[in-house]
PDB file of N, CA and C in Angstrom:
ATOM      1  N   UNK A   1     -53.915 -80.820   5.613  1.00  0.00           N
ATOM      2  CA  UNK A   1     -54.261 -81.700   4.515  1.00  0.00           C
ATOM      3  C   UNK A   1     -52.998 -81.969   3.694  1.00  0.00           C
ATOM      4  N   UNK A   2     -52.563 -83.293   3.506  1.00  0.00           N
ATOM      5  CA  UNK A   2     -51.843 -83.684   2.637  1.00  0.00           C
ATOM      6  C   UNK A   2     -51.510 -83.703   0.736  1.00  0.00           C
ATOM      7  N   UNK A   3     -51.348 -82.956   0.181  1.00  0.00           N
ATOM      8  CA  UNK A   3     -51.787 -82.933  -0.692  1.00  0.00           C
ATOM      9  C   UNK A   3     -50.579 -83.576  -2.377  1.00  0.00           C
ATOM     10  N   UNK A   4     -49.699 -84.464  -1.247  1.00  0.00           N
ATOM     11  CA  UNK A   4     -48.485 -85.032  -2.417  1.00  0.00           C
ATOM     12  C   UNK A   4     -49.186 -86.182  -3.456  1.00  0.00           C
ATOM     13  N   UNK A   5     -50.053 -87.099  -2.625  1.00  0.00           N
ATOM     14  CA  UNK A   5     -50.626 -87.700  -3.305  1.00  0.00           C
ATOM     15  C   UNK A   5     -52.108 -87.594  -3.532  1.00  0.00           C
ATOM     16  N   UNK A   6     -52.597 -86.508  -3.912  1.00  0.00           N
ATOM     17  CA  UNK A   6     -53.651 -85.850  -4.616  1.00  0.00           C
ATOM     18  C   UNK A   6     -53.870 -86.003  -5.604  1.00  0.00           C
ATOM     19  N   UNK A   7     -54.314 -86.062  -6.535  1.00  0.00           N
ATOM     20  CA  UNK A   7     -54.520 -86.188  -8.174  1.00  0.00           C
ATOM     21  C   UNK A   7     -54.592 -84.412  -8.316  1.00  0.00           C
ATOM     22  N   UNK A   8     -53.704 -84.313  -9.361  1.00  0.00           N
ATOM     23  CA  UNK A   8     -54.219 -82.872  -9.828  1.00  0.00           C
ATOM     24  C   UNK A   8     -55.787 -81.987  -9.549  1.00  0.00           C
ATOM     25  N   UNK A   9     -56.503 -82.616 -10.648  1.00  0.00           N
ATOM     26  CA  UNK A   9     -57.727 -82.446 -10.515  1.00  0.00           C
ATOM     27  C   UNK A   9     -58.912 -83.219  -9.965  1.00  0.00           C
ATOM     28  N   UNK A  10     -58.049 -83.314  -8.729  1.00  0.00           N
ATOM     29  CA  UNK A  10     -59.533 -83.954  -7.482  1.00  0.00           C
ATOM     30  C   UNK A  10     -60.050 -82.945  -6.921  1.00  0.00           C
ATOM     31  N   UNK A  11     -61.158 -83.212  -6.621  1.00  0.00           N
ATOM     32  CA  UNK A  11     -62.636 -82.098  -6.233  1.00  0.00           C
ATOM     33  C   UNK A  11     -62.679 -82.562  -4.563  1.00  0.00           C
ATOM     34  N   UNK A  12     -63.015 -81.584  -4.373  1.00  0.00           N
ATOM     35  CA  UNK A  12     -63.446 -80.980  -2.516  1.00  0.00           C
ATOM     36  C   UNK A  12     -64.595 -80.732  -2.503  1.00  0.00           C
ATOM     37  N   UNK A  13     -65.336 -80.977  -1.964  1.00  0.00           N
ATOM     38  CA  UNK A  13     -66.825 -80.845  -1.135  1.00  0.00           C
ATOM     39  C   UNK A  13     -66.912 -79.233  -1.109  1.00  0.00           C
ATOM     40  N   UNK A  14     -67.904 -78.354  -0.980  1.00  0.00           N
ATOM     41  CA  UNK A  14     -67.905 -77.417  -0.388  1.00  0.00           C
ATOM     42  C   UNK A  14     -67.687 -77.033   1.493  1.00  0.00           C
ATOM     43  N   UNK A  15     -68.426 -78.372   1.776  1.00  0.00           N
ATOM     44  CA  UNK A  15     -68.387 -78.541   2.980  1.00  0.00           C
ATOM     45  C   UNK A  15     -67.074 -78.678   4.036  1.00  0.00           C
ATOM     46  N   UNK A  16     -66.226 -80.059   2.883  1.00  0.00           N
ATOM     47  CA  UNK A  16     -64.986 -80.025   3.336  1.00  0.00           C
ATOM     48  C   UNK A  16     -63.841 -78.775   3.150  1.00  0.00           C
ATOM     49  N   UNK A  17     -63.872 -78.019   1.900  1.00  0.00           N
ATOM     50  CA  UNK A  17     -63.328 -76.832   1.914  1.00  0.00           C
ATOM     51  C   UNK A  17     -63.380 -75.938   2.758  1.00  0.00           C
ATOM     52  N   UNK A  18     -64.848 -75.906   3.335  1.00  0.00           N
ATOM     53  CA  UNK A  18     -65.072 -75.024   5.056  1.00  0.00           C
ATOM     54  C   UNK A  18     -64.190 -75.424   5.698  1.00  0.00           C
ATOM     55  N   UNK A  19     -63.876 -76.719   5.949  1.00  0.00           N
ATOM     56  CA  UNK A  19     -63.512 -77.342   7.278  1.00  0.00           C
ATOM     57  C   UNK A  19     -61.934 -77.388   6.776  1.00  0.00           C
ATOM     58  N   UNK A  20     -61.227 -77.013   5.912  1.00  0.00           N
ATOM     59  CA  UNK A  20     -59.989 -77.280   5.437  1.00  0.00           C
ATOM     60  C   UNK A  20     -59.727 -75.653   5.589  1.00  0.00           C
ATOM     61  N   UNK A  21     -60.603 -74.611   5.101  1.00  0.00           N
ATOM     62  CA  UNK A  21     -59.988 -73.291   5.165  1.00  0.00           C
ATOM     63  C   UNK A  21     -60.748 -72.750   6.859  1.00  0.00           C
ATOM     64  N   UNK A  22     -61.057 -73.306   7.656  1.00  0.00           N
ATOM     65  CA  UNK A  22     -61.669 -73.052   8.893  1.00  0.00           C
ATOM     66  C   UNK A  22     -62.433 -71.880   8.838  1.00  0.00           C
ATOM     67  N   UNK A  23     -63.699 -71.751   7.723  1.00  0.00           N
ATOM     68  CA  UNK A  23     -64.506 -70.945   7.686  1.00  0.00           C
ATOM     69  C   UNK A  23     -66.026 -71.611   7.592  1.00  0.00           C
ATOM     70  N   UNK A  24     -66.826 -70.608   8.001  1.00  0.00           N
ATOM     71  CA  UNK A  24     -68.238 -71.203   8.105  1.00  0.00           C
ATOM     72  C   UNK A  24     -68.595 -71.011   6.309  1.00  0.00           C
ATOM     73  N   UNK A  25     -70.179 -71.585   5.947  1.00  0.00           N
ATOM     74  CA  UNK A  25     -70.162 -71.521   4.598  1.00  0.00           C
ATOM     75  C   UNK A  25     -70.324 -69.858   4.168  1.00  0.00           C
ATOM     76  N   UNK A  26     -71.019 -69.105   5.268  1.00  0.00           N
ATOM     77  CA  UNK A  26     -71.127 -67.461   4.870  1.00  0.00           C
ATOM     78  C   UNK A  26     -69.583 -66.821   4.552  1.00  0.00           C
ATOM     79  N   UNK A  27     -69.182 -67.094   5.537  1.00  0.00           N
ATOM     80  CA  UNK A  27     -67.978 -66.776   5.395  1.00  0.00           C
ATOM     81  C   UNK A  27     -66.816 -66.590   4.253  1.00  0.00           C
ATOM     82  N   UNK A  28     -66.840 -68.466   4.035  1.00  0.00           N
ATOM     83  CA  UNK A  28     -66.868 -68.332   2.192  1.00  0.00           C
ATOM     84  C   UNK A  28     -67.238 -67.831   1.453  1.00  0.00           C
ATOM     85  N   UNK A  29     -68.425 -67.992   1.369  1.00  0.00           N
ATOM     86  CA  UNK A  29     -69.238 -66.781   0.526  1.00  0.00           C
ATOM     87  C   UNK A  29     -68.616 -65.703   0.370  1.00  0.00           C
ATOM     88  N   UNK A  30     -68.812 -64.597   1.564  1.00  0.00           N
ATOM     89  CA  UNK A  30     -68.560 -63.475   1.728  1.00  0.00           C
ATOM     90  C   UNK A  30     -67.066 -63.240   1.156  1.00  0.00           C
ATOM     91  N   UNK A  31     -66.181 -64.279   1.068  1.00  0.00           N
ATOM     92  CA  UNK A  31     -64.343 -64.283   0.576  1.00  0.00           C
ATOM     93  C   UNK A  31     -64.945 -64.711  -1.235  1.00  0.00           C
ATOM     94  N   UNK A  32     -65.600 -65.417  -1.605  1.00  0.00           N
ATOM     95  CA  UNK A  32     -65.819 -65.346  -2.756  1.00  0.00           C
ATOM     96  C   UNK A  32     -66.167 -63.960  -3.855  1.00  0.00           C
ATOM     97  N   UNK A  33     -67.235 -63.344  -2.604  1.00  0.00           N
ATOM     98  CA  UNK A  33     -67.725 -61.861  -3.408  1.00  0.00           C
ATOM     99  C   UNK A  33     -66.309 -61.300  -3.513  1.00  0.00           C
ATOM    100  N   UNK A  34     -65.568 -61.202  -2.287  1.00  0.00           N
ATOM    101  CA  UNK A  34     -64.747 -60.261  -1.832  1.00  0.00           C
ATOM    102  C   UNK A  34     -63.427 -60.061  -2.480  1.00  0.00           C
ATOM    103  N   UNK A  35     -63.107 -61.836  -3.543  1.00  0.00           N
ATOM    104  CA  UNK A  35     -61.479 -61.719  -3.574  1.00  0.00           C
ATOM    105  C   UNK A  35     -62.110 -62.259  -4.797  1.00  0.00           C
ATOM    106  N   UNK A  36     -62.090 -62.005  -6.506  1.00  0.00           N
ATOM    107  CA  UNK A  36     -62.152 -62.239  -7.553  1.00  0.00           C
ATOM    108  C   UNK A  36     -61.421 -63.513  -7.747  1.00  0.00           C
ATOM    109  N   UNK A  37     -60.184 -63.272  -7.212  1.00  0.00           N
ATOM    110  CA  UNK A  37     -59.084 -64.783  -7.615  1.00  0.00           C
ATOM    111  C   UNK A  37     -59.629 -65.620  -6.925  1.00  0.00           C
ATOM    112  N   UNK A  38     -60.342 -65.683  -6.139  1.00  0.00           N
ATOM    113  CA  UNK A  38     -60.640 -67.348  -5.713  1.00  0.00           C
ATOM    114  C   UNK A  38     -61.221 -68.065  -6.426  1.00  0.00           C
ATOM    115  N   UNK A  39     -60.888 -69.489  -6.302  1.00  0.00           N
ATOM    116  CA  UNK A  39     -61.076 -70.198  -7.834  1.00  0.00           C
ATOM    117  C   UNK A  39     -63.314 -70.378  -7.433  1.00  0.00           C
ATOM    118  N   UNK A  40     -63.597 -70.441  -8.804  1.00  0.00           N
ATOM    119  CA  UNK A  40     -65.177 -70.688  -9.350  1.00  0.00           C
ATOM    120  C   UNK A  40     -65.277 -72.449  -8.743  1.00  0.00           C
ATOM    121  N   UNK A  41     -66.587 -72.658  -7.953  1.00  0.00           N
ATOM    122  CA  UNK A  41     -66.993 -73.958  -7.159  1.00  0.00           C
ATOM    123  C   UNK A  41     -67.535 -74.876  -9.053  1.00  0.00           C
ATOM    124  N   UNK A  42     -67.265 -75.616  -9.143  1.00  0.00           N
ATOM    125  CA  UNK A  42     -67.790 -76.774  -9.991  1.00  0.00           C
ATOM    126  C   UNK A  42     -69.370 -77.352  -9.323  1.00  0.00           C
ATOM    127  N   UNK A  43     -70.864 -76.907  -9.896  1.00  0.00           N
ATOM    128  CA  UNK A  43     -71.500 -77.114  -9.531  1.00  0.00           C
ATOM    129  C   UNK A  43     -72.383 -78.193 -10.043  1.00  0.00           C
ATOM    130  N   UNK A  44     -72.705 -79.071  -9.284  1.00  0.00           N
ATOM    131  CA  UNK A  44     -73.388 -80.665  -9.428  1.00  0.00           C
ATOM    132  C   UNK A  44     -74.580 -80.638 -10.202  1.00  0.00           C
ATOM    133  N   UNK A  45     -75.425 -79.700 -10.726  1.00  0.00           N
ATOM    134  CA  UNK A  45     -76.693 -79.454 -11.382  1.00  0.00           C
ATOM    135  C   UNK A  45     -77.088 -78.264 -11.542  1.00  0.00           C
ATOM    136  N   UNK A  46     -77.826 -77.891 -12.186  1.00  0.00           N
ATOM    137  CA  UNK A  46     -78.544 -76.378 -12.410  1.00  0.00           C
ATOM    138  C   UNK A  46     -79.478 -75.537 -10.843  1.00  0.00           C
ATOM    139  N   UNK A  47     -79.789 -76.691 -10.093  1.00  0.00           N
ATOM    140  CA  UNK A  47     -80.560 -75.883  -8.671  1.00  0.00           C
ATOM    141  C   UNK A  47     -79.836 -75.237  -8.046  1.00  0.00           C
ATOM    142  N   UNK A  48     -80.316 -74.634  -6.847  1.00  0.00           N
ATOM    143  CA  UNK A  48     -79.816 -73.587  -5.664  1.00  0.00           C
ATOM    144  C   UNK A  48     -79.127 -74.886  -4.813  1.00  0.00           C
ATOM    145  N   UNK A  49     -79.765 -75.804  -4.555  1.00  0.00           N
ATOM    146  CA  UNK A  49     -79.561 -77.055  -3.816  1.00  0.00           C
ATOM    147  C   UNK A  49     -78.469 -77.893  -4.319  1.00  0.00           C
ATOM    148  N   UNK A  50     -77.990 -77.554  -5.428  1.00  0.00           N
ATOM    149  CA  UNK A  50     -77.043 -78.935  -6.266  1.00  0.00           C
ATOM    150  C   UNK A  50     -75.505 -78.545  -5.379  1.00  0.00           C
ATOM    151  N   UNK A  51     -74.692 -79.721  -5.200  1.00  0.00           N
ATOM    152  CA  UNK A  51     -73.513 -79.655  -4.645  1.00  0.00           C
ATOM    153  C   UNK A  51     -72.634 -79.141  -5.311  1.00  0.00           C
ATOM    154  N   UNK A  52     -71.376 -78.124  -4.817  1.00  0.00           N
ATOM    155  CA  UNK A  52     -70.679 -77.432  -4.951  1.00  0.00           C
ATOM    156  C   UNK A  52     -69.266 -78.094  -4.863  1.00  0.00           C
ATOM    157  N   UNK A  53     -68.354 -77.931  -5.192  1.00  0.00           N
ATOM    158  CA  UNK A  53     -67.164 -78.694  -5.085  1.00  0.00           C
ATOM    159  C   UNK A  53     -65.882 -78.101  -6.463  1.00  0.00           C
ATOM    160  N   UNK A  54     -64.917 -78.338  -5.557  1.00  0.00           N
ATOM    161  CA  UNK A  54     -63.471 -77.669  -5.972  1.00  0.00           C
ATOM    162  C   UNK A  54     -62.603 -77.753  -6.391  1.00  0.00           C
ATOM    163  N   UNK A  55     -61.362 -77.733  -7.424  1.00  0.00           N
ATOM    164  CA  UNK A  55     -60.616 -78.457  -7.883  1.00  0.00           C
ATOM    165  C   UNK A  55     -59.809 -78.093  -6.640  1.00  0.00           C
ATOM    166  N   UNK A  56     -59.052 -79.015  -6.110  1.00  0.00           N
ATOM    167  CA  UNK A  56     -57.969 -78.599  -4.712  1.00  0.00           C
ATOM    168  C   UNK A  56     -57.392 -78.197  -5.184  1.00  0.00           C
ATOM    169  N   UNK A  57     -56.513 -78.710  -6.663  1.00  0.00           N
ATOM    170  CA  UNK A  57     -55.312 -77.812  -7.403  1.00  0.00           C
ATOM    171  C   UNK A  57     -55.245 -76.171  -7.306  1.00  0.00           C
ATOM    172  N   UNK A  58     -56.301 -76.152  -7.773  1.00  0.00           N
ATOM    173  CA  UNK A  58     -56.904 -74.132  -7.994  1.00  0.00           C
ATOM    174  C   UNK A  58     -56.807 -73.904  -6.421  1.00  0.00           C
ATOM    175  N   UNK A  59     -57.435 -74.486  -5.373  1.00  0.00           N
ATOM    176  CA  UNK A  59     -57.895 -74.297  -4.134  1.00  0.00           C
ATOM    177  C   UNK A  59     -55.941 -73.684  -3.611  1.00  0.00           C
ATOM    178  N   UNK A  60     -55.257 -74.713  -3.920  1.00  0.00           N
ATOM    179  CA  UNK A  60     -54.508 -74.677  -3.434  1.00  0.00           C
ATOM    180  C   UNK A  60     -53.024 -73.608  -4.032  1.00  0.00           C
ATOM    181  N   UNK A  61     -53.289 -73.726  -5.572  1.00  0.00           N
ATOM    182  CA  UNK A  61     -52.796 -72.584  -5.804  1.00  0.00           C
ATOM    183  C   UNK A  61     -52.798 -71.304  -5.168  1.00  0.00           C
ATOM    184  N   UNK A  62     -54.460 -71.068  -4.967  1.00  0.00           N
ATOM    185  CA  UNK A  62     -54.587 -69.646  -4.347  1.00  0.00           C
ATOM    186  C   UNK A  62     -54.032 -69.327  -3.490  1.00  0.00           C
ATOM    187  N   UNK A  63     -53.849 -70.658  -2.074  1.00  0.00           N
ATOM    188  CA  UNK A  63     -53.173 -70.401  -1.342  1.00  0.00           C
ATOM    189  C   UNK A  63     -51.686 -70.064  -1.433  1.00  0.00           C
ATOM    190  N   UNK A  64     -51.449 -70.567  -2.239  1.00  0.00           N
ATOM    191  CA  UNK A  64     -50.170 -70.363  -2.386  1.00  0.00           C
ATOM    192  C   UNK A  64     -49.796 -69.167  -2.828  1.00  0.00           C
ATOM    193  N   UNK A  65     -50.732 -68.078  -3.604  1.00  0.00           N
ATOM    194  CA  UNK A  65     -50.336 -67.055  -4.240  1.00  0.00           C
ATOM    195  C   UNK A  65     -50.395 -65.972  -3.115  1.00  0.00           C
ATOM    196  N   UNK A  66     -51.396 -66.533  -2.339  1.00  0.00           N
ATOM    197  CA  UNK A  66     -51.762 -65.461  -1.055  1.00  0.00           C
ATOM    198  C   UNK A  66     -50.382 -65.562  -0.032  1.00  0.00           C
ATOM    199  N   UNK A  67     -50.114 -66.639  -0.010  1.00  0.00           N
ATOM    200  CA  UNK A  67     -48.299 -67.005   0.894  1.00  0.00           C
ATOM    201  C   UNK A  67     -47.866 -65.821   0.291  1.00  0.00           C
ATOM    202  N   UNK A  68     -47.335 -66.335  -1.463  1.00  0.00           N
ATOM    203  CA  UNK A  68     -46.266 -65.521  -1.633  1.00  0.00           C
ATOM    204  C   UNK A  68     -46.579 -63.601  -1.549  1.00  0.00           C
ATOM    205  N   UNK A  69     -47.954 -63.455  -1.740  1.00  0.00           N
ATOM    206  CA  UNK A  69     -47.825 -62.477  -1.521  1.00  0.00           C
ATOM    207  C   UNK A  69     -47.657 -61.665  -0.149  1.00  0.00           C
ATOM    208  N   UNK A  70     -48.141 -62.017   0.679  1.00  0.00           N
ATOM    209  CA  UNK A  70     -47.841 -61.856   1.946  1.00  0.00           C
ATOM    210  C   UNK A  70     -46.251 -61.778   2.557  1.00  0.00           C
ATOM    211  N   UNK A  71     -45.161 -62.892   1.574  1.00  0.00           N
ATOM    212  CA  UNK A  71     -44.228 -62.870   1.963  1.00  0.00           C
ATOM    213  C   UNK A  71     -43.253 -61.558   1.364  1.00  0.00           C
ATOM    214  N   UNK A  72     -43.621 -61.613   0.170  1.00  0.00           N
ATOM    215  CA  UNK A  72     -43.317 -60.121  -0.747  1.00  0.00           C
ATOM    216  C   UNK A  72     -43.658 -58.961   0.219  1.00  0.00           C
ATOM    217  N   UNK A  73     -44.636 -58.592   1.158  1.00  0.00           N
ATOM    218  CA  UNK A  73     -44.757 -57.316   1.466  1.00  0.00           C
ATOM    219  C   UNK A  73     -43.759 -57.178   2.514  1.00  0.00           C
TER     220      UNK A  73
END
């Protein structure tokens, strides 16, 4: 994913975030319980059913913090 001409705060699908971090939606999940720093989904309404979606900025920070840390060890 390209992300130079992104807007700061443009939003990701939950769906597409699967398909960008190549995880199923449990999966996510299960990295959400698991890793505190991952950024909080922006949710579309008060239901179980309402759409979920991401700032890429945050999305992509994380990644980036997880690089550098990885590169540090």
């Amino acid at each position: 994913m390209h992300h130079s001409a992104t807007p700061n705060k443009a939003l990701i699908r939950q769906v597409r975030l699967c398909e960008w971090l190549d995880l199923t939606r449990s999966e996510l999940e299960k990295l959400r319980k698991k890793d505190p720093t991952f950024p909080k989904p922006i949710k579309d309404g008060d239901t179980r059913q309402a759409g979920a979606y991401y700032v890429v900025a945050e999305v992509d920070a994380w990644l980036q913090a997880k690089i550098a840390a990885r590169d540090a060890a």
